[in-house]
N, C-alpha and C. Protein backbone atom coordinates (compact mmCIF):
# COMPACT_ATOMS: atom_id res chain seq x y z
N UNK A 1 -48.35 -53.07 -25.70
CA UNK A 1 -47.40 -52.23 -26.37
C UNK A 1 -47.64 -50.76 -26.11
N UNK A 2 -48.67 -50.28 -25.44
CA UNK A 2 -49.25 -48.91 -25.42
C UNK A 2 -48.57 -48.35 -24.28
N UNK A 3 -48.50 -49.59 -23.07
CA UNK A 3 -47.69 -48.99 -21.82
C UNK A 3 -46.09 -48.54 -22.52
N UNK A 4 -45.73 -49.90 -22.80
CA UNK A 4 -43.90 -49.40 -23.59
C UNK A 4 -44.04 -48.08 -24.18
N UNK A 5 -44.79 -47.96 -24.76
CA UNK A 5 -44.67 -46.63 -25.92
C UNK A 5 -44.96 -45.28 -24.79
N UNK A 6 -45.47 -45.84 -23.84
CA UNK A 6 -45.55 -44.45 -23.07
C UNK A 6 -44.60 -44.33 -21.81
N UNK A 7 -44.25 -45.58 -21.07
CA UNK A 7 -42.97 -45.93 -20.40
C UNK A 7 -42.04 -44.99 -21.34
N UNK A 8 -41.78 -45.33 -22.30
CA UNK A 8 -40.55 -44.73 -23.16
C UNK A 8 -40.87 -43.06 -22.91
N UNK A 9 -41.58 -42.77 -23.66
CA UNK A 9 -42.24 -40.98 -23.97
C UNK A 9 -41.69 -40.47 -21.84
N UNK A 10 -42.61 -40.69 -21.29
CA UNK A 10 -42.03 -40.42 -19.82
C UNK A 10 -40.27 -40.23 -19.58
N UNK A 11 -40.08 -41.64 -19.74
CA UNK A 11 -38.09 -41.96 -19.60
C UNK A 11 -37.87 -40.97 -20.30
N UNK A 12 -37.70 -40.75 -21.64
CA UNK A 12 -37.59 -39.97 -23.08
C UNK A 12 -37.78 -38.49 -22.16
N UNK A 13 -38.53 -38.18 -21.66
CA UNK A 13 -38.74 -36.45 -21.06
C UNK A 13 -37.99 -36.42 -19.99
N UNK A 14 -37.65 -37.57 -19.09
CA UNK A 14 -36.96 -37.09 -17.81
C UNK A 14 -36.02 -37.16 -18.26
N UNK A 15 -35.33 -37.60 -18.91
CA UNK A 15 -34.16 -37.95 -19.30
C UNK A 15 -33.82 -36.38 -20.68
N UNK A 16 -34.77 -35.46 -20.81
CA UNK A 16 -34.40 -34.39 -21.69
C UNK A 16 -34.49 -33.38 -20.26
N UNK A 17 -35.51 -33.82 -19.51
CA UNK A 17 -35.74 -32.82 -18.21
C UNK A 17 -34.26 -32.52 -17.47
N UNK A 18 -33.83 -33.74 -17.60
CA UNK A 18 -32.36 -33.53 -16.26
C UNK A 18 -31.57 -32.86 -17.18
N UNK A 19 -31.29 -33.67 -18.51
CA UNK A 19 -30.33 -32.93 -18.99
C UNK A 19 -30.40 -31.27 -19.25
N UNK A 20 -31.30 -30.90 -19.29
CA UNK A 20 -31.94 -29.55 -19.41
C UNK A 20 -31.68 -28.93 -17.88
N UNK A 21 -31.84 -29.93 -16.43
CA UNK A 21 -31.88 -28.74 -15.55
C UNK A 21 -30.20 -29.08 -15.02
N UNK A 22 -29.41 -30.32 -15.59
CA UNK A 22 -27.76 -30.13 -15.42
C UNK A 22 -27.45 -29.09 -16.50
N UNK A 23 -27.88 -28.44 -17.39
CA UNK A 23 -27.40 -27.58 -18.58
C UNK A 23 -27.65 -26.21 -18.17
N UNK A 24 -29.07 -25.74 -17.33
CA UNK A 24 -29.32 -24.82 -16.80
C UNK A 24 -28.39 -24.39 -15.91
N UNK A 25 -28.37 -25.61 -14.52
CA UNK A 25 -27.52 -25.25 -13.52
C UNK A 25 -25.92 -25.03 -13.95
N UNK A 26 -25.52 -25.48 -14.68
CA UNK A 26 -23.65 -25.50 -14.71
C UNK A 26 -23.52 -23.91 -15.50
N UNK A 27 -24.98 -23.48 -16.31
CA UNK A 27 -24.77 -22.34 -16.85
C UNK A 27 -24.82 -21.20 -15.65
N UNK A 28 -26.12 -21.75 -14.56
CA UNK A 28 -25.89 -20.12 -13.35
C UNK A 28 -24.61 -20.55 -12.57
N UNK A 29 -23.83 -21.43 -12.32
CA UNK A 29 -22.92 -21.78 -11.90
C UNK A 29 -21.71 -21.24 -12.21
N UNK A 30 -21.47 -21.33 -13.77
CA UNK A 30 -20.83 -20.59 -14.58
C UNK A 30 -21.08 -18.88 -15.06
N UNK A 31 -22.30 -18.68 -14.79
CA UNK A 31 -22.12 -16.83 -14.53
C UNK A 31 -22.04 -16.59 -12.67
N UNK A 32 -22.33 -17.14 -12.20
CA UNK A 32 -21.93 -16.51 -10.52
C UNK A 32 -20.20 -16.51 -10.42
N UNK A 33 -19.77 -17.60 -10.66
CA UNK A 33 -18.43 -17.99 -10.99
C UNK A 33 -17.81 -16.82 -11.83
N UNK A 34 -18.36 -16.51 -12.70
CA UNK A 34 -17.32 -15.30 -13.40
C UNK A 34 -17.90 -13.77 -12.59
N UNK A 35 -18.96 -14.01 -12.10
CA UNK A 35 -19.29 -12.48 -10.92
C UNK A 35 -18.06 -12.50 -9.84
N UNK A 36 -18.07 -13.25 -9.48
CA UNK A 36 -17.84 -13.85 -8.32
C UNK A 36 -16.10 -13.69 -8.46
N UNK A 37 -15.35 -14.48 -9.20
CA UNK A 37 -13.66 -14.36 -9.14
C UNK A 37 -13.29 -12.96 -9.25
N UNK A 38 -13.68 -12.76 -10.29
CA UNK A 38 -13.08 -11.07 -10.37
C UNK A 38 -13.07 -10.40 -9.70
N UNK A 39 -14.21 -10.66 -8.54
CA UNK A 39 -14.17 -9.80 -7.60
C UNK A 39 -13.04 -10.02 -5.98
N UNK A 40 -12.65 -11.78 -6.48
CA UNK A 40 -12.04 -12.47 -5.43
C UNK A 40 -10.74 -11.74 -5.61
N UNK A 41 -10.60 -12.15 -6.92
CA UNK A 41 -9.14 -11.20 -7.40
C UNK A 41 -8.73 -10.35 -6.95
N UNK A 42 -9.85 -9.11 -7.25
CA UNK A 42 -9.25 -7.41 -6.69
C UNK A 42 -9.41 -7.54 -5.38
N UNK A 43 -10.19 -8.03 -4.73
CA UNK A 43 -9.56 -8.48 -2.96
C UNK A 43 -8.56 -8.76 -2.17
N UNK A 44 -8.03 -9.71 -2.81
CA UNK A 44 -6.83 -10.35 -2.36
C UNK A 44 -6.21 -9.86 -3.14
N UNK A 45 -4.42 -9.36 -2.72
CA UNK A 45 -3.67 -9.12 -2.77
C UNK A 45 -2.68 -9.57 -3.66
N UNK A 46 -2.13 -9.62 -4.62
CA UNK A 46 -1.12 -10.21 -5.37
C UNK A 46 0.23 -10.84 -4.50
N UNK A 47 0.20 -12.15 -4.93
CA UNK A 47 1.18 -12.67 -4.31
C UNK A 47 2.38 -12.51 -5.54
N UNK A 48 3.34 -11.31 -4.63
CA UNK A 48 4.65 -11.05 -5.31
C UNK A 48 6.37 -11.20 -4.26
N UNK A 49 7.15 -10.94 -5.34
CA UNK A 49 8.23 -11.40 -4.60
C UNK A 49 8.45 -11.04 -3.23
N UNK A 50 8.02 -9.82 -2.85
CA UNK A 50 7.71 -9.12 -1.73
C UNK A 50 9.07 -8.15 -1.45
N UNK A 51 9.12 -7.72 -0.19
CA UNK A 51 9.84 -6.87 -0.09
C UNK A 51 11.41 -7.67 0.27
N UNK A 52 12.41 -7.06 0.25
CA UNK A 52 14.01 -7.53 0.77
C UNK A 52 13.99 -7.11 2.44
N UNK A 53 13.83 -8.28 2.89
CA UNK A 53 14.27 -7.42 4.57
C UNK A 53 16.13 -7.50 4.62
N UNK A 54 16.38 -6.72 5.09
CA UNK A 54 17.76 -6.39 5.47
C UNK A 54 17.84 -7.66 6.18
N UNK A 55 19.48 -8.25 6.03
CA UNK A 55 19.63 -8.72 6.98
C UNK A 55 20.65 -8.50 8.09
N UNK A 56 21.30 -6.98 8.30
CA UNK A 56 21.41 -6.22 9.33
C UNK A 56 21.28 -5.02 9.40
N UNK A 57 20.69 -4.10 10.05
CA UNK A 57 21.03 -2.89 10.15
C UNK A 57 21.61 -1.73 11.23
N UNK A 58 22.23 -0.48 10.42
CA UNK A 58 23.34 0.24 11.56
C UNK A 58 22.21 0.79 12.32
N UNK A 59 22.35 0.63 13.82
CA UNK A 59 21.58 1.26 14.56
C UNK A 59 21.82 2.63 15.44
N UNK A 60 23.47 2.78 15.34
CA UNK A 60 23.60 3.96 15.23
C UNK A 60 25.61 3.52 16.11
N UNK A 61 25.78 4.53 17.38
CA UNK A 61 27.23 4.68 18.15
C UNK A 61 26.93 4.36 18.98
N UNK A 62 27.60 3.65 19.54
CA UNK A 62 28.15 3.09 21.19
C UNK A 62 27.58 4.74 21.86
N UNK A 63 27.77 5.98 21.64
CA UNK A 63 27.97 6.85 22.39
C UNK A 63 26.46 7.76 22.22
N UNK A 64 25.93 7.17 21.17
CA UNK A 64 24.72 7.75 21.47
C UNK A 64 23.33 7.10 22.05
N UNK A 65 23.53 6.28 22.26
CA UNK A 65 22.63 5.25 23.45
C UNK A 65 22.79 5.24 24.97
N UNK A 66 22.40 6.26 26.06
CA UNK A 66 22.98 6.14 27.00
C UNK A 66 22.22 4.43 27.99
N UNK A 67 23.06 4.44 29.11
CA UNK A 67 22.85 2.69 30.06
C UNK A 67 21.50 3.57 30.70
N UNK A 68 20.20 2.65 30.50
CA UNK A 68 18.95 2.66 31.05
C UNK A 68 18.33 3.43 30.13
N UNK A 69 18.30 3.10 28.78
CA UNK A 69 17.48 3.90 27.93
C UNK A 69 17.20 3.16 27.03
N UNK A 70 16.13 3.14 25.85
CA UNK A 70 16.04 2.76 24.55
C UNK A 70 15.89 3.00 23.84
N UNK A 71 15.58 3.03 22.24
CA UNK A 71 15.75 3.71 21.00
C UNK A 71 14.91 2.58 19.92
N UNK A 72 13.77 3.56 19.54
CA UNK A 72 13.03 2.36 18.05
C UNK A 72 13.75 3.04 17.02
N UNK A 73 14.19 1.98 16.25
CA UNK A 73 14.70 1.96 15.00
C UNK A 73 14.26 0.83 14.09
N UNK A 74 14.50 1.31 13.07
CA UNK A 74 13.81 0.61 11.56
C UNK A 74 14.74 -0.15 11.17
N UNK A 75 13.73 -1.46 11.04
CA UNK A 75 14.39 -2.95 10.68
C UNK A 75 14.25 -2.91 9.19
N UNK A 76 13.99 -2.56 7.98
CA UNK A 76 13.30 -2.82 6.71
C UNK A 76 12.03 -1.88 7.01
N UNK A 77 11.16 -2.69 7.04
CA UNK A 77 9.46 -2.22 7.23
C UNK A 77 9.05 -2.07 8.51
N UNK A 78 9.84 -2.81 9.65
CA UNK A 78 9.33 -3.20 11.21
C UNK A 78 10.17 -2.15 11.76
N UNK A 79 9.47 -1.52 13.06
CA UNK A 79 10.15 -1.09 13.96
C UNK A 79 11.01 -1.90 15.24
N UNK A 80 12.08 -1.87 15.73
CA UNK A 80 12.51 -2.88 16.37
C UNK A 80 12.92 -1.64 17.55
N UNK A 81 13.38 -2.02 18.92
CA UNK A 81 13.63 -2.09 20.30
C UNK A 81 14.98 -2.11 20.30
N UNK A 82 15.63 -1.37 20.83
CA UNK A 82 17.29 -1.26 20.71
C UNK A 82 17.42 -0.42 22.61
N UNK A 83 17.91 -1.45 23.23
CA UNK A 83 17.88 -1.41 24.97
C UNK A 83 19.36 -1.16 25.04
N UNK A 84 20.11 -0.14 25.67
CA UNK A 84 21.13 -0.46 26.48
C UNK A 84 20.32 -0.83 28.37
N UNK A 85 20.95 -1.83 28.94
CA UNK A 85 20.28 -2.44 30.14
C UNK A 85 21.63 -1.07 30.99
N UNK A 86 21.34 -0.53 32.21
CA UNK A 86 22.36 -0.07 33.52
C UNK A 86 23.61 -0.56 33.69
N UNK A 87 23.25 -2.07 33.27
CA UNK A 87 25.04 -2.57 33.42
C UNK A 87 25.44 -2.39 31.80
N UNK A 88 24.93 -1.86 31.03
CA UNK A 88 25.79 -1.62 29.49
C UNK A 88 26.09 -2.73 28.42
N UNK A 89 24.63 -3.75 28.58
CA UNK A 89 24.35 -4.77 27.73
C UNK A 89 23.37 -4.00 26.79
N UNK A 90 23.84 -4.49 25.43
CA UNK A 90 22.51 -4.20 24.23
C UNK A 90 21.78 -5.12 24.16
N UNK A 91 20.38 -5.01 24.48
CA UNK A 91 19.26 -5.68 23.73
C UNK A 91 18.93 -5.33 22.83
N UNK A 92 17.71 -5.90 21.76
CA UNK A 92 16.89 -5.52 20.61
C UNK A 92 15.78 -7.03 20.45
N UNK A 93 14.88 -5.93 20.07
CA UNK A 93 14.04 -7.28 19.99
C UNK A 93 12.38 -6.05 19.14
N UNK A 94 11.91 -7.27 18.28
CA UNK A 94 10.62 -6.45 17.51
C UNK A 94 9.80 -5.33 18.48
N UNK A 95 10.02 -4.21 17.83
CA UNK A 95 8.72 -3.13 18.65
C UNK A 95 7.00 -3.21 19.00
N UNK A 96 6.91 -4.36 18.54
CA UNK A 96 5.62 -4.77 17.86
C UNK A 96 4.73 -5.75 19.05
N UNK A 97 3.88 -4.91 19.85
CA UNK A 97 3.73 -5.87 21.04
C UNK A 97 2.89 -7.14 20.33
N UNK A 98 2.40 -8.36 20.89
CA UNK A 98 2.11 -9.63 20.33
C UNK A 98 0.40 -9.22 21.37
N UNK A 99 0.15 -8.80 21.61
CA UNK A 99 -0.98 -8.24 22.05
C UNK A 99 -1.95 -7.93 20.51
N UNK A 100 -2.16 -6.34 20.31
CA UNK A 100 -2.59 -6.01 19.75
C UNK A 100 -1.66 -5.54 18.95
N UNK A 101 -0.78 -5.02 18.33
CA UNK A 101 0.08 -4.94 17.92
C UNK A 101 0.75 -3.05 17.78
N UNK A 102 0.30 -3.08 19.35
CA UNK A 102 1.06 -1.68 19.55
C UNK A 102 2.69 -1.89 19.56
N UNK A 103 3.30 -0.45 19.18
CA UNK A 103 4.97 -0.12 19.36
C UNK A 103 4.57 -0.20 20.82
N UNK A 104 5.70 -0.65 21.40
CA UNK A 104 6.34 -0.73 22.75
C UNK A 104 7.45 -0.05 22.88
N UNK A 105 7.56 0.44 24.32
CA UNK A 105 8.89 1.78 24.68
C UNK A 105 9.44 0.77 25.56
N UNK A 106 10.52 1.75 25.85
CA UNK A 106 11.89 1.13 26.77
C UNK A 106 11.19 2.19 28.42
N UNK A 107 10.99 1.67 29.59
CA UNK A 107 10.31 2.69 30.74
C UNK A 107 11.83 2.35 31.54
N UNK A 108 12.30 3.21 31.48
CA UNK A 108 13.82 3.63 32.59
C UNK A 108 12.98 3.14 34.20
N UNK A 109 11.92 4.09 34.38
CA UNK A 109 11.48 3.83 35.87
C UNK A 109 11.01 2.43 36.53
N UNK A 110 10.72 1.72 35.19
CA UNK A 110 10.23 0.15 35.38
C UNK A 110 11.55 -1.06 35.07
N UNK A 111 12.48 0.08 33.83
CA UNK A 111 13.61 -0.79 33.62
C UNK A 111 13.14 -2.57 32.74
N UNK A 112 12.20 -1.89 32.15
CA UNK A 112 11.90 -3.50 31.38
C UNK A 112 10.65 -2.45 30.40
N UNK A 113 10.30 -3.76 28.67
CA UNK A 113 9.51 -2.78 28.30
C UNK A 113 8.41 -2.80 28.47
N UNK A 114 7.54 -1.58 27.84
CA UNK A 114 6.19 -1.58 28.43
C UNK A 114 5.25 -1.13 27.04
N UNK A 115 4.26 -1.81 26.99
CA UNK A 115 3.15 -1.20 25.84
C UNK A 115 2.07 -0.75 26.43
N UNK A 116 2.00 0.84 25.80
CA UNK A 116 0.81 2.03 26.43
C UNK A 116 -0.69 1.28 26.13
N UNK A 117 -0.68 0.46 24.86
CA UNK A 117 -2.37 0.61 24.67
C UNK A 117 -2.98 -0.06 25.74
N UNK A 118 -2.20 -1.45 26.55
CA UNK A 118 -3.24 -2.16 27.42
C UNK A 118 -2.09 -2.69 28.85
N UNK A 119 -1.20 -1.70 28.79
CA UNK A 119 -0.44 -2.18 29.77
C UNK A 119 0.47 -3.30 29.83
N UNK A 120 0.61 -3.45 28.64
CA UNK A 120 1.56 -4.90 28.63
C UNK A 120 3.03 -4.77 29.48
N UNK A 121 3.16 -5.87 29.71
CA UNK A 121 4.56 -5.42 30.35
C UNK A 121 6.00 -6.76 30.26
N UNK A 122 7.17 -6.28 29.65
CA UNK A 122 7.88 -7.40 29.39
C UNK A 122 9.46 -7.31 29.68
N UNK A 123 9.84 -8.30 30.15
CA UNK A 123 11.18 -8.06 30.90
C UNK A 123 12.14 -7.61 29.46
N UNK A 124 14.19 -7.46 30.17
CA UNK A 124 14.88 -7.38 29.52
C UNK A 124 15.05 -8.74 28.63
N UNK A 125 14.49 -9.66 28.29
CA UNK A 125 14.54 -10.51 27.83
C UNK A 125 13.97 -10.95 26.53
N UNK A 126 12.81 -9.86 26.45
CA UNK A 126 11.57 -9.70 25.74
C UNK A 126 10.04 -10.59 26.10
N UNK A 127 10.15 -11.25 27.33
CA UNK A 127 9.27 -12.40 28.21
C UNK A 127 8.11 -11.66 28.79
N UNK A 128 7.21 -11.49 28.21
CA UNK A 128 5.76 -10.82 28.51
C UNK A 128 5.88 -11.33 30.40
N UNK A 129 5.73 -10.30 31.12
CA UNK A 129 5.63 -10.69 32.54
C UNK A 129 4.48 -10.18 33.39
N UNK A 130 3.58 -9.00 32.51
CA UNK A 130 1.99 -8.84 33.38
C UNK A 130 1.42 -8.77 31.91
N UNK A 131 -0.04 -8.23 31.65
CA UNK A 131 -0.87 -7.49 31.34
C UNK A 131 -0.88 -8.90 30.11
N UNK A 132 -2.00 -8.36 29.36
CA UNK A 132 -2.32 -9.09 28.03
C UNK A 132 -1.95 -9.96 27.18
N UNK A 133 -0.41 -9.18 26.60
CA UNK A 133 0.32 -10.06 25.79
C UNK A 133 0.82 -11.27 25.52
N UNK A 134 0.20 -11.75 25.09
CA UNK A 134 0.10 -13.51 24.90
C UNK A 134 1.50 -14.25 24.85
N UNK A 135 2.58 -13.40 24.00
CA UNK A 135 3.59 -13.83 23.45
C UNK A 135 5.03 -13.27 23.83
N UNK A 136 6.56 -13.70 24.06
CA UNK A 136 7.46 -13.01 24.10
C UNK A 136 7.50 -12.24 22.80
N UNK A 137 8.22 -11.20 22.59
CA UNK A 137 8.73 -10.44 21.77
C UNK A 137 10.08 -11.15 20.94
N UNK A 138 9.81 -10.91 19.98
CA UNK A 138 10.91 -11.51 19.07
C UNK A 138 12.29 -10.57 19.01
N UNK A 139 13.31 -12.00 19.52
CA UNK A 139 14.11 -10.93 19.67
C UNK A 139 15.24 -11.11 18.66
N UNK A 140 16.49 -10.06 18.39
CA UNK A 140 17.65 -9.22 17.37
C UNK A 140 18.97 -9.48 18.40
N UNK A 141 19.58 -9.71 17.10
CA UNK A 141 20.72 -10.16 17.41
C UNK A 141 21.65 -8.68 17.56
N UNK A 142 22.51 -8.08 18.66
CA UNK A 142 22.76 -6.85 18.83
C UNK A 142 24.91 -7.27 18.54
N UNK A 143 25.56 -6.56 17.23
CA UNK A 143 26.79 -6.56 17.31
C UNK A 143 27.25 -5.17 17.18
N UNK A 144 28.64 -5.34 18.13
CA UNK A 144 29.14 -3.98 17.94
C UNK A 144 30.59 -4.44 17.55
N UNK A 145 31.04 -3.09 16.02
CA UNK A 145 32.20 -2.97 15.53
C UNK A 145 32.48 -1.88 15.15
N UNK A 146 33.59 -1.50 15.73
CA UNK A 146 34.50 -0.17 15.67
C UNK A 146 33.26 0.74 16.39
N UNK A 147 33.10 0.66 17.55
CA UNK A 147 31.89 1.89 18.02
C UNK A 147 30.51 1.71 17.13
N UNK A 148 30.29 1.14 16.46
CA UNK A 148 28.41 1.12 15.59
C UNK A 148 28.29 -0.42 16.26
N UNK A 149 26.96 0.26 16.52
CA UNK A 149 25.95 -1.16 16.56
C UNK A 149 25.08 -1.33 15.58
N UNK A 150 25.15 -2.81 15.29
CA UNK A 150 24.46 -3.26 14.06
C UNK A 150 23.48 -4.11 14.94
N UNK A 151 21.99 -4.46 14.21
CA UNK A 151 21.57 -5.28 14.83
C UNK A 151 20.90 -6.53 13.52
N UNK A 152 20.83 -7.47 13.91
CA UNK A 152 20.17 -8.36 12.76
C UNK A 152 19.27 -9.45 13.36
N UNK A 153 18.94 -9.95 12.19
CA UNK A 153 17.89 -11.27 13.06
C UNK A 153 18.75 -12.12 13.46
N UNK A 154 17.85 -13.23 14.20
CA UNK A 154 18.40 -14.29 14.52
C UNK A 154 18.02 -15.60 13.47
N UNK A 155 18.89 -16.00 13.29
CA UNK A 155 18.99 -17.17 12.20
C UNK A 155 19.23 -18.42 13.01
């Protein structure tokens, strides 16, 4: 009977031991956890309704865009690419190279566009055709009424 009585006393302590080091642990668990969110919180960003993107905007007159030139204009928040091509087609397509995410110009002498930071280079199409850029350029839907061009996404 002396072993039982001390079998028990042993069981009896491990059995106060665990519960003691599951009571310990869920408590540092529970203060790192409250260090810890608040700080996750002010990190990240609030997810809110966000902004309204337009879904067209005036990009200006038929007469102030001359053939072999281009013009950045503001989509909402984005800058976008507004091409008349030599034969007197409008393009548009995001300013935003898919590289690193430099603005890209319209180059008359190359006649397709081009981004300064690493040389990117991309047809009238918006089709990355040398340098870096991983991706075509996203391109805008270009309408003209009564002399204004509007441009919008593509849906």
């Amino acid at each position: 009977m002396a072993q039982n009585k001390g079998e028990h006393s042993r069981e009896s302590s491990k059995s106060r031991r665990s519960f003691l080091n599951i009571l310990l642990g869920s408590s540092l668990a529970g203060f790192v956890g409250s260090i810890l969110y608040p700080v996750w919180r002010y990190l990240t960003p609030p997810k809110g309704p966000g902004e309204a993107s337009p879904t067209s905007v005036l990009a200006g007159t038929v007469d102030e865009l001359k053939p072999n030139s281009g013009e950045i204009i503001k989509y909402g928040r984005k800058p976008v690419i507004l091409i008349r091509t030599e034969a007197g087609e409008y393009r548009a397509f995001t300013a935003i190279c898919t590289h690193l995410e430099c603005i890209v110009q319209y180059r008359p002498d190359f006649q397709h566009i081009w981004c300064a930071c690493h040389n990117g280079h991309y047809n009238l199409q918006g089709i990355n055709i040398s340098g870096p850029p991983p991706r075509p350029l996203e391109p805008f839907k270009v309408n003209i009424k009564e002399g204004k061009i509007f441009v919008s996404k593509i849906i």
